[in-house]
Protein backbone atom coordinates (compact mmCIF):
# COMPACT_ATOMS: atom_id res chain seq x y z
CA UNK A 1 72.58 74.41 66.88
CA UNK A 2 69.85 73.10 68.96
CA UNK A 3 68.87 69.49 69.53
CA UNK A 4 66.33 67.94 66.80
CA UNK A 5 62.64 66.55 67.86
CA UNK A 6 62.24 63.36 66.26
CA UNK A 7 58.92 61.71 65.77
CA UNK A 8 57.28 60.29 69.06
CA UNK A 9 59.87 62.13 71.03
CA UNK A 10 58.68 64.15 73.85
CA UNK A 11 58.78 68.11 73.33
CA UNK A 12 60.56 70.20 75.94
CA UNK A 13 57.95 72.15 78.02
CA UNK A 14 58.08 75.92 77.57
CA UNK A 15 55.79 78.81 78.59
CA UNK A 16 54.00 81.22 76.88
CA UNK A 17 51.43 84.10 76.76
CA UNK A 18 47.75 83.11 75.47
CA UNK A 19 45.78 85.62 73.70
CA UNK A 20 44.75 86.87 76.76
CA UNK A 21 47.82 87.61 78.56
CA UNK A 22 47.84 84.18 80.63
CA UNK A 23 51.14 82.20 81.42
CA UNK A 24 50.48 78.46 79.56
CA UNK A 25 53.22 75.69 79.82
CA UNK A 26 53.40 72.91 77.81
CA UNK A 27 53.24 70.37 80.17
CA UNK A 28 49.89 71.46 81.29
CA UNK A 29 48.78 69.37 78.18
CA UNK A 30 51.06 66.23 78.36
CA UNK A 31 48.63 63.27 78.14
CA UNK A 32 45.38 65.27 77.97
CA UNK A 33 45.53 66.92 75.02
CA UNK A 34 46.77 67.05 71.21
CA UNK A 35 48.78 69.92 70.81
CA UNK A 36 49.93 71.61 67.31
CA UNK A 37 52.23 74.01 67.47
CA UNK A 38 52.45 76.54 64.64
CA UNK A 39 54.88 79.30 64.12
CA UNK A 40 53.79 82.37 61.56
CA UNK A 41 56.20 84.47 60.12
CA UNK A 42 53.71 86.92 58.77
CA UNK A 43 50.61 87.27 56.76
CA UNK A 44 50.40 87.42 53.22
């Protein structure tokens, strides 16, 4: 099982693909930025 987030805690950075193909981490965020992750599982 993987280790719980817990409110204020920081999130782990990661990397991912944008929309258009581009690499974006995480921490390219940290203290600029609001970020809200959200995770679809399909569309209705």
């Amino acid at each position: 099982m993987r280790n719980k987030l817990f409110n204020g805690q920081e999130a782990p950075d990661f990397e991912l693909a944008d929309l258009n193909g581009r690499q974006i981490r995480l921490s390219n965020f940290r203290e600029k930025k609001v970020v809200v992750l959200a995770f679809l599982r399909g569309f209705l």
